[in-house]
PDB file of N, CA and C in Angstrom:
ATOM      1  N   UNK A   1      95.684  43.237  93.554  1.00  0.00           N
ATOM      2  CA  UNK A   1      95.272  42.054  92.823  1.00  0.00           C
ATOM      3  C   UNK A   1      93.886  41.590  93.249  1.00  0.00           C
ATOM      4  N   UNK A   2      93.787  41.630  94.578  1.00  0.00           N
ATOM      5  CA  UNK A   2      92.297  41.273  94.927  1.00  0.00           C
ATOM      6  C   UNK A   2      91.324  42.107  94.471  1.00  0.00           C
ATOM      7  N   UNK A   3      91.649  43.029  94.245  1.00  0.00           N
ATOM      8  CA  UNK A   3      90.345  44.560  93.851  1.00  0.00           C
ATOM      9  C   UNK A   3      90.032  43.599  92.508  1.00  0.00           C
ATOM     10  N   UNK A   4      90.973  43.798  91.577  1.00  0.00           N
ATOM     11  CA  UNK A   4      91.017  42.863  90.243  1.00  0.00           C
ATOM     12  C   UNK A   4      90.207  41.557  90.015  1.00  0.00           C
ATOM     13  N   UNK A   5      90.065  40.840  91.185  1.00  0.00           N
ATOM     14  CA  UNK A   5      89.234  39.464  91.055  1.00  0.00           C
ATOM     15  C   UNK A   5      88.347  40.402  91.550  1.00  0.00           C
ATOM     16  N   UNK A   6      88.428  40.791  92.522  1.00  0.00           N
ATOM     17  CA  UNK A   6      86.630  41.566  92.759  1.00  0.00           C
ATOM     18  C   UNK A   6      85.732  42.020  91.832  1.00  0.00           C
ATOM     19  N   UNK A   7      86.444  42.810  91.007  1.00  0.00           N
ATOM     20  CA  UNK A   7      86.029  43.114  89.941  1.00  0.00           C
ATOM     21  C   UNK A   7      85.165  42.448  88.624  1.00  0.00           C
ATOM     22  N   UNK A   8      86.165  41.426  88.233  1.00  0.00           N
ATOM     23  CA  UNK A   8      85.868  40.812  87.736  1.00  0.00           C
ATOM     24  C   UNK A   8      84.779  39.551  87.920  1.00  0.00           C
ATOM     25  N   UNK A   9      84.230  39.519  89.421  1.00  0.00           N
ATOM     26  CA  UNK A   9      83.448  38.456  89.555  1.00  0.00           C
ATOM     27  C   UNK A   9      81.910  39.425  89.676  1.00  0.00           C
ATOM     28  N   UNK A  10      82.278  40.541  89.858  1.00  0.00           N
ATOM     29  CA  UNK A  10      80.853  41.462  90.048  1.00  0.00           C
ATOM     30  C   UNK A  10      80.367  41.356  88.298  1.00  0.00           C
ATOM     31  N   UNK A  11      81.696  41.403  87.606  1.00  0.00           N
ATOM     32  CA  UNK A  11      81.450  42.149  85.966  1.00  0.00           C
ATOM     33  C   UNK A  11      80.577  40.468  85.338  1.00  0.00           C
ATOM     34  N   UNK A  12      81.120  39.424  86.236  1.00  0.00           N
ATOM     35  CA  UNK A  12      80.684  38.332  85.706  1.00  0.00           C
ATOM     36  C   UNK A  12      79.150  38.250  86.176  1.00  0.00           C
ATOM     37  N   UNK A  13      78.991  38.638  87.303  1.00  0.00           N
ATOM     38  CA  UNK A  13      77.406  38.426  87.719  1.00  0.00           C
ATOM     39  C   UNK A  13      76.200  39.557  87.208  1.00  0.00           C
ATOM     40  N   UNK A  14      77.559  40.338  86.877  1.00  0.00           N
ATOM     41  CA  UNK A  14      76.308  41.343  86.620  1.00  0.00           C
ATOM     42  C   UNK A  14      75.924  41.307  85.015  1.00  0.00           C
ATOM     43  N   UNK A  15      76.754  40.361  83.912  1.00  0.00           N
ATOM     44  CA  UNK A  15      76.537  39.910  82.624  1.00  0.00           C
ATOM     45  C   UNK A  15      76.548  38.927  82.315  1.00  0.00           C
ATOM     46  N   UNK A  16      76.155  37.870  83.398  1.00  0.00           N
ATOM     47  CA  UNK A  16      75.690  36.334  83.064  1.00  0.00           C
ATOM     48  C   UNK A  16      76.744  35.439  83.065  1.00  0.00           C
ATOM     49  N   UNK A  17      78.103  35.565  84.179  1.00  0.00           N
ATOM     50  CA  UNK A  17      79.015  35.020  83.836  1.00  0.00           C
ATOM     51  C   UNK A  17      79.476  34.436  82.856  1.00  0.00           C
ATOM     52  N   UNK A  18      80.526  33.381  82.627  1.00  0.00           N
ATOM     53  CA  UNK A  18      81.304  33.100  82.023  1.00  0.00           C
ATOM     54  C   UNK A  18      80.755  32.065  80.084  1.00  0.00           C
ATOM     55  N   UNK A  19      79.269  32.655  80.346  1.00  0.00           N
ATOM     56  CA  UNK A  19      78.519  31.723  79.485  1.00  0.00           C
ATOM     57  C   UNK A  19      79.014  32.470  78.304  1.00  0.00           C
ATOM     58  N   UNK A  20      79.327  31.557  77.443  1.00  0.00           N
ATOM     59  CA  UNK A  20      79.832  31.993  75.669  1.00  0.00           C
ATOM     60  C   UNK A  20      78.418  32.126  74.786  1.00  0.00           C
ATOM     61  N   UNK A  21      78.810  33.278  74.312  1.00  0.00           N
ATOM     62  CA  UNK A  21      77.281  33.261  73.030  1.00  0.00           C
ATOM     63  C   UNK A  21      77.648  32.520  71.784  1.00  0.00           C
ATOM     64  N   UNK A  22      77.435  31.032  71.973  1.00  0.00           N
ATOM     65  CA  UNK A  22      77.695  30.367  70.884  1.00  0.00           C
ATOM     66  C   UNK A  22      77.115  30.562  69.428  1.00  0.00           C
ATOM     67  N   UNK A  23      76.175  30.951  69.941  1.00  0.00           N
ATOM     68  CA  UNK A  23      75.313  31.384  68.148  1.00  0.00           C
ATOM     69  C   UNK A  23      76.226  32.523  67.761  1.00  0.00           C
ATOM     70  N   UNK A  24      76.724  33.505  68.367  1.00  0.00           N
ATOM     71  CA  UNK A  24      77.585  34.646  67.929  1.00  0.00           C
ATOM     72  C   UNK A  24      79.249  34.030  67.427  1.00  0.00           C
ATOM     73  N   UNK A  25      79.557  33.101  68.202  1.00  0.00           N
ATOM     74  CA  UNK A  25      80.781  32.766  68.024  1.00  0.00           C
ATOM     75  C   UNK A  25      80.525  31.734  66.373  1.00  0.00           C
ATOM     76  N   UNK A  26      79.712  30.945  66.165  1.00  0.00           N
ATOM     77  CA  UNK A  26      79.415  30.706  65.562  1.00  0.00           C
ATOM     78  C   UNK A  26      79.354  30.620  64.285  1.00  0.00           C
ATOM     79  N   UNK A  27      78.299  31.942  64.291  1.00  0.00           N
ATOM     80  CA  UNK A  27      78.420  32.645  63.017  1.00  0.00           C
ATOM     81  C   UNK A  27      79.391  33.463  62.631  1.00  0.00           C
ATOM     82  N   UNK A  28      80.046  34.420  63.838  1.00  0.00           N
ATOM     83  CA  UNK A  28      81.365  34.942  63.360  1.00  0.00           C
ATOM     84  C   UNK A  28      82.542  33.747  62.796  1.00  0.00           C
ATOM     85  N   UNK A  29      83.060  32.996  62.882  1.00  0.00           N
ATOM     86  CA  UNK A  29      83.490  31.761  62.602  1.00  0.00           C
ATOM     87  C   UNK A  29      83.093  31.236  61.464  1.00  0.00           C
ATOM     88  N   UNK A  30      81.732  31.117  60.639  1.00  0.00           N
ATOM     89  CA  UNK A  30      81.199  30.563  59.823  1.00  0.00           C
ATOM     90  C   UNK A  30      81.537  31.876  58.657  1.00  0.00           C
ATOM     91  N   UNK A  31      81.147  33.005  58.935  1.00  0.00           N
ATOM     92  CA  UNK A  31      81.583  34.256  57.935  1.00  0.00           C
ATOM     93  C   UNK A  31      82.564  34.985  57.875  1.00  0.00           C
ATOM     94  N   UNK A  32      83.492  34.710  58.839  1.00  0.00           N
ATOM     95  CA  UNK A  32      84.476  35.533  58.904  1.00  0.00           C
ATOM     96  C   UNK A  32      85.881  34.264  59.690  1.00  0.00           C
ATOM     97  N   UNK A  33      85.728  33.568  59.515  1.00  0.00           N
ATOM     98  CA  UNK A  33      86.703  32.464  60.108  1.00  0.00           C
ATOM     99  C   UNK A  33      86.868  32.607  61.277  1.00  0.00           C
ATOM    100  N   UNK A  34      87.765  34.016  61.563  1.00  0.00           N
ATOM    101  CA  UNK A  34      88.095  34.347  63.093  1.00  0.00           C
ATOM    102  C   UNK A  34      87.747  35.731  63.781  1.00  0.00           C
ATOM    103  N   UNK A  35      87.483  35.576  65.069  1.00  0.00           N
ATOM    104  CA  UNK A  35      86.788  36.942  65.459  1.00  0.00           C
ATOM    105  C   UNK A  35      88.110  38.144  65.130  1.00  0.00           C
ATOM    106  N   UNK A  36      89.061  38.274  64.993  1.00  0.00           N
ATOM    107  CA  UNK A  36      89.625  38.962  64.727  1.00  0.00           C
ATOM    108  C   UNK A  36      89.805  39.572  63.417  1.00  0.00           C
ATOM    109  N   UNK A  37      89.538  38.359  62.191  1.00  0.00           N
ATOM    110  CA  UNK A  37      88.972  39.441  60.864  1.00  0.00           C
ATOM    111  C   UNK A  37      87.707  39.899  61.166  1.00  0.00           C
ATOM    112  N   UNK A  38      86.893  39.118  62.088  1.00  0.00           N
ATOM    113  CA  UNK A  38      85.422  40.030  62.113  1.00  0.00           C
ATOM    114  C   UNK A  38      85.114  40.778  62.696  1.00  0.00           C
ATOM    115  N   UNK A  39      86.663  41.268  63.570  1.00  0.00           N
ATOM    116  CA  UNK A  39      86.751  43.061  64.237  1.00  0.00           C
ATOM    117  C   UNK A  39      86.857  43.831  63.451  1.00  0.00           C
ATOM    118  N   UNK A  40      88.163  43.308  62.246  1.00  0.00           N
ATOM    119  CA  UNK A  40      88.804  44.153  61.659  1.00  0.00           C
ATOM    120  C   UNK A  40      87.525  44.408  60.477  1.00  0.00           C
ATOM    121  N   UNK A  41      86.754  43.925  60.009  1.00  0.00           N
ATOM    122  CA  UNK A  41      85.739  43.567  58.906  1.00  0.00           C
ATOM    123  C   UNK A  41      84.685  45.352  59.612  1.00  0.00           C
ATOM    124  N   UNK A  42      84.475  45.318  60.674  1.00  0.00           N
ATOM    125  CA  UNK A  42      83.349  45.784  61.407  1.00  0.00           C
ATOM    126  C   UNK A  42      84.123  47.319  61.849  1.00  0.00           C
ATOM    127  N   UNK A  43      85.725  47.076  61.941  1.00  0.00           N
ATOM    128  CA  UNK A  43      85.848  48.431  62.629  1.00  0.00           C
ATOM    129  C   UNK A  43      85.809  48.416  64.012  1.00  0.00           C
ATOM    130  N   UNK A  44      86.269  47.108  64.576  1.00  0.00           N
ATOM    131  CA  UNK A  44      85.868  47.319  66.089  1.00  0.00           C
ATOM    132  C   UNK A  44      87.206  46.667  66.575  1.00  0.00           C
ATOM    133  N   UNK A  45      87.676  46.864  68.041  1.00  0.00           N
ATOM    134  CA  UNK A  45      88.887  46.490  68.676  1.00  0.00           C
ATOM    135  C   UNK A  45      88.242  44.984  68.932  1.00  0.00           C
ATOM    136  N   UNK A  46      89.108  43.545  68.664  1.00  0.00           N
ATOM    137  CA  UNK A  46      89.044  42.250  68.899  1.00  0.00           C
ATOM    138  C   UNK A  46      88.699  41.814  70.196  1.00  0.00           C
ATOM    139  N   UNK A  47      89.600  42.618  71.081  1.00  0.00           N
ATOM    140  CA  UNK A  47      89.022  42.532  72.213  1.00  0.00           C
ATOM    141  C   UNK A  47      87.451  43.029  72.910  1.00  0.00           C
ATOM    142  N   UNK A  48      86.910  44.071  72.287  1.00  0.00           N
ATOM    143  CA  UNK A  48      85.808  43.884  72.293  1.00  0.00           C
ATOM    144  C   UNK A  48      84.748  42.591  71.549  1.00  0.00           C
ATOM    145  N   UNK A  49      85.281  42.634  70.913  1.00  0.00           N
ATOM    146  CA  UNK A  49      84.522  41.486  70.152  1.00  0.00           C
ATOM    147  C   UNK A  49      84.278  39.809  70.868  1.00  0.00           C
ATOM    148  N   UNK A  50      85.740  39.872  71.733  1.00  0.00           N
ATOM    149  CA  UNK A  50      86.078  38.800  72.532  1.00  0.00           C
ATOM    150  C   UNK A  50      84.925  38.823  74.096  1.00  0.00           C
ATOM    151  N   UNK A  51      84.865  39.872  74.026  1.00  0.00           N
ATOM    152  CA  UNK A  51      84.570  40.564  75.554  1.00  0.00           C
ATOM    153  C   UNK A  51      82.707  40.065  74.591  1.00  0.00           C
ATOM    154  N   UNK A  52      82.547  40.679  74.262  1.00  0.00           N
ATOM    155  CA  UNK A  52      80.851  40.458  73.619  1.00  0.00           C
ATOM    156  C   UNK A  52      80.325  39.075  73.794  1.00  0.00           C
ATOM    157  N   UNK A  53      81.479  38.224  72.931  1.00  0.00           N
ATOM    158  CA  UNK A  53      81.395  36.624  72.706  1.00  0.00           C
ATOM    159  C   UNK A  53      81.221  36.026  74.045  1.00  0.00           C
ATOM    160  N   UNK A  54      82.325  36.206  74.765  1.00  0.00           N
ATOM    161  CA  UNK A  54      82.809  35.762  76.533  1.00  0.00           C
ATOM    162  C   UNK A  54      81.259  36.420  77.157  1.00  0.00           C
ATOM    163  N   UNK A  55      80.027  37.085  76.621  1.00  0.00           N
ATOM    164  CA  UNK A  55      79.072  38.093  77.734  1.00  0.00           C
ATOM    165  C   UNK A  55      79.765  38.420  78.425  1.00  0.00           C
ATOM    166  N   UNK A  56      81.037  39.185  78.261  1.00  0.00           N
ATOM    167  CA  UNK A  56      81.225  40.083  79.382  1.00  0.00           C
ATOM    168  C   UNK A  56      81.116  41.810  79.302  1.00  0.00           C
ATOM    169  N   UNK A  57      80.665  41.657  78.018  1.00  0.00           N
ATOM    170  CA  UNK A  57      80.120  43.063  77.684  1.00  0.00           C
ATOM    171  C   UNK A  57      78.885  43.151  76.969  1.00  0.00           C
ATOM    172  N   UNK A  58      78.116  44.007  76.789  1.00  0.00           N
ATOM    173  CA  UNK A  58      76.822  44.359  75.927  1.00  0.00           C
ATOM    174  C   UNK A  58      77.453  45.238  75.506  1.00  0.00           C
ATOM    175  N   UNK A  59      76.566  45.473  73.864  1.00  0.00           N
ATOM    176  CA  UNK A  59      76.297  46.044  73.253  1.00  0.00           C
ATOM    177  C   UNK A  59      75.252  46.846  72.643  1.00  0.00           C
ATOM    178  N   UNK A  60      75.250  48.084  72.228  1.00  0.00           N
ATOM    179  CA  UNK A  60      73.939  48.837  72.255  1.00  0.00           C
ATOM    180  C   UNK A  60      73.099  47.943  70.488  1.00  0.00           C
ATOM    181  N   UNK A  61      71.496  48.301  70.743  1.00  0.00           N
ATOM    182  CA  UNK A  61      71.290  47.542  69.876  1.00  0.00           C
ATOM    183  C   UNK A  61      71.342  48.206  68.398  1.00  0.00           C
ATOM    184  N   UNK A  62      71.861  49.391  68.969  1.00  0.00           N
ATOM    185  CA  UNK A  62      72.498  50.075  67.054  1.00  0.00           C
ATOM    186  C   UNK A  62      73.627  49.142  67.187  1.00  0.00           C
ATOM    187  N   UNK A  63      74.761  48.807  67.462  1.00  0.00           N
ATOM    188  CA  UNK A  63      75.705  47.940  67.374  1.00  0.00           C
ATOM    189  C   UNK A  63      75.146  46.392  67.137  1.00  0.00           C
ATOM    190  N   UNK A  64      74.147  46.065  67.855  1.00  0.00           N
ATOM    191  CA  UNK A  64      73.734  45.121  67.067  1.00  0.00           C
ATOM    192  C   UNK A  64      73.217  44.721  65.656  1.00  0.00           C
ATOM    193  N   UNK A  65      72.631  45.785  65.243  1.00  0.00           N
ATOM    194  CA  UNK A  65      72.064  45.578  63.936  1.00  0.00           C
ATOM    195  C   UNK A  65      73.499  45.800  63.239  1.00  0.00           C
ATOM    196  N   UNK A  66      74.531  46.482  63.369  1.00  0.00           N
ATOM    197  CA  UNK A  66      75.525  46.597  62.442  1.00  0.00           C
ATOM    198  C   UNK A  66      76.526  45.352  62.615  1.00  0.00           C
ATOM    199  N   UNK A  67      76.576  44.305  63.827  1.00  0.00           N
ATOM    200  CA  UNK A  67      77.125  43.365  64.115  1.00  0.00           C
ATOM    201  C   UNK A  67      76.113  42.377  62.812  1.00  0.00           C
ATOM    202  N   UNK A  68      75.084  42.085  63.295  1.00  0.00           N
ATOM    203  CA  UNK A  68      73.914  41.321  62.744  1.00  0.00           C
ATOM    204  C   UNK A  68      74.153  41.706  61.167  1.00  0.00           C
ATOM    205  N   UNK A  69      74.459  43.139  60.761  1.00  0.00           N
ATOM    206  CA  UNK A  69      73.803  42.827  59.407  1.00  0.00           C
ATOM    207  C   UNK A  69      75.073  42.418  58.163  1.00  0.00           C
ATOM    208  N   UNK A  70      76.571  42.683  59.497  1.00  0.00           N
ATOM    209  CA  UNK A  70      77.559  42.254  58.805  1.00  0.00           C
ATOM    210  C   UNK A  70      78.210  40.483  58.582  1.00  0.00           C
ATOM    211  N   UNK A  71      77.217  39.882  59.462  1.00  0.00           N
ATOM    212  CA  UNK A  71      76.924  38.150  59.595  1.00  0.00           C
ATOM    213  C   UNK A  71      75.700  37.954  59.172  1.00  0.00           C
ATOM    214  N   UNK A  72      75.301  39.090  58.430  1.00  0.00           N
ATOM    215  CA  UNK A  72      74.617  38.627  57.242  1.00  0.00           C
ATOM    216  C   UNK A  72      72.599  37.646  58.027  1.00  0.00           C
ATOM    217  N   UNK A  73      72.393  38.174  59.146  1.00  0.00           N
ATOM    218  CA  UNK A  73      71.461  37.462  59.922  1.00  0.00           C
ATOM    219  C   UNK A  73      71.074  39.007  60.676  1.00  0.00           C
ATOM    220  N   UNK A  74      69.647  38.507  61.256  1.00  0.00           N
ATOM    221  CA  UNK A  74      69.164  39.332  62.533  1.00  0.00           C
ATOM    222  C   UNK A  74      69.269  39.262  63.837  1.00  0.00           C
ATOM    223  N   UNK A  75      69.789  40.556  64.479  1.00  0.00           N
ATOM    224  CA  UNK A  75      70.083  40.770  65.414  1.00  0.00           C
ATOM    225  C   UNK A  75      69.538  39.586  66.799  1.00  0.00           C
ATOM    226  N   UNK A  76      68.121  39.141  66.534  1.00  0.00           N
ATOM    227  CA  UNK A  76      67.721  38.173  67.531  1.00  0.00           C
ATOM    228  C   UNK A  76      68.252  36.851  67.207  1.00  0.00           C
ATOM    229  N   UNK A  77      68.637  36.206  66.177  1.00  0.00           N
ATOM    230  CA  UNK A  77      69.583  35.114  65.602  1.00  0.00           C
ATOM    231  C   UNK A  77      70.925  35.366  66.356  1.00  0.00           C
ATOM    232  N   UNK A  78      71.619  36.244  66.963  1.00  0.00           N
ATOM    233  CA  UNK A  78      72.846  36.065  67.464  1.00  0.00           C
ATOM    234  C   UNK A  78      72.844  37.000  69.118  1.00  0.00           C
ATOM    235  N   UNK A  79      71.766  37.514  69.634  1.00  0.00           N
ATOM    236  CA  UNK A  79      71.888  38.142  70.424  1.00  0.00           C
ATOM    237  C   UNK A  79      70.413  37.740  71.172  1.00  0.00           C
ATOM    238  N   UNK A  80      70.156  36.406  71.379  1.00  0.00           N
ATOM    239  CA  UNK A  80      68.769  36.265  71.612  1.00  0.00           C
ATOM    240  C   UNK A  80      68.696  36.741  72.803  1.00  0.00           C
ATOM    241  N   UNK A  81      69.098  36.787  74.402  1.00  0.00           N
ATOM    242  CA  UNK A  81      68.828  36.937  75.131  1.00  0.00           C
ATOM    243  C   UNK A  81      68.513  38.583  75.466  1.00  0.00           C
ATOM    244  N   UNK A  82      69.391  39.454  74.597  1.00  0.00           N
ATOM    245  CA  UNK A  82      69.611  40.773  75.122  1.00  0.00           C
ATOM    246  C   UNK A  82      68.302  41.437  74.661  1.00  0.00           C
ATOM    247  N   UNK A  83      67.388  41.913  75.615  1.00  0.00           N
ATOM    248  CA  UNK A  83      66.618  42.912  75.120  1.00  0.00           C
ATOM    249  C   UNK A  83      66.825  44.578  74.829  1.00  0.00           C
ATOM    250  N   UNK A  84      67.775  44.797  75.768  1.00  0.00           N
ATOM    251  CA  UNK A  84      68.113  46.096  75.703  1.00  0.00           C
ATOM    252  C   UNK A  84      69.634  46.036  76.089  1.00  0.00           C
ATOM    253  N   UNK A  85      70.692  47.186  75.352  1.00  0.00           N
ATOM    254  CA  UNK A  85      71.937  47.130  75.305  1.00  0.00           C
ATOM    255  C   UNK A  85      72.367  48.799  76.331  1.00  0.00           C
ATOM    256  N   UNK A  86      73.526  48.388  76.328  1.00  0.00           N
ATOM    257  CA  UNK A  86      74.564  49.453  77.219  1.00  0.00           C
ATOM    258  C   UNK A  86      76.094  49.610  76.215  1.00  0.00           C
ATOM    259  N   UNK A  87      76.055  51.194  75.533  1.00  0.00           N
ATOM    260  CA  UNK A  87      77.372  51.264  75.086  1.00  0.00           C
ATOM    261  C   UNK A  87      78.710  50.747  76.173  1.00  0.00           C
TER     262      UNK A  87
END
């Protein structure tokens, strides 16, 4: 169990902890009601989608433009901070 919090506090520092990408949550919400039709909309597991929202994952920025162009906006409108992504 401790490895598990270990884990998870490295995964938090090393992707900006626990900060929510509100412009992403946002707009997923505004076009798609809930992130879970806007997995299913995109083709992607919810939990990733959750994990993206939460920054606890990146995304590469081909995934961004296909995130971005399915909320109907550009990739720097919902992903301002990320300059460069990690599948």
């Amino acid at each position: 169990m401790q490895h598990r919090r270990y884990r998870y506090t490295f995964t938090n520092a090393l992707y900006g902890g626990n900060k929510m990408n509100k412009k992403l949550k946002a707009k997923i919400v505004l076009e798609f009601g809930t992130q879970e039709d806007f997995a299913q909309a995109i083709d992607e597991r919810s939990t990733v989608v959750s994990n993206v929202v939460r920054n606890r994952r990146k995304i590469s920025p081909h995934k961004q433009l296909e995130w971005a162009s399915a909320l109907k906006c550009q990739p720097v409108d919902i992903f301002p901070r990320e300059t460069e992504g990690c599948a």
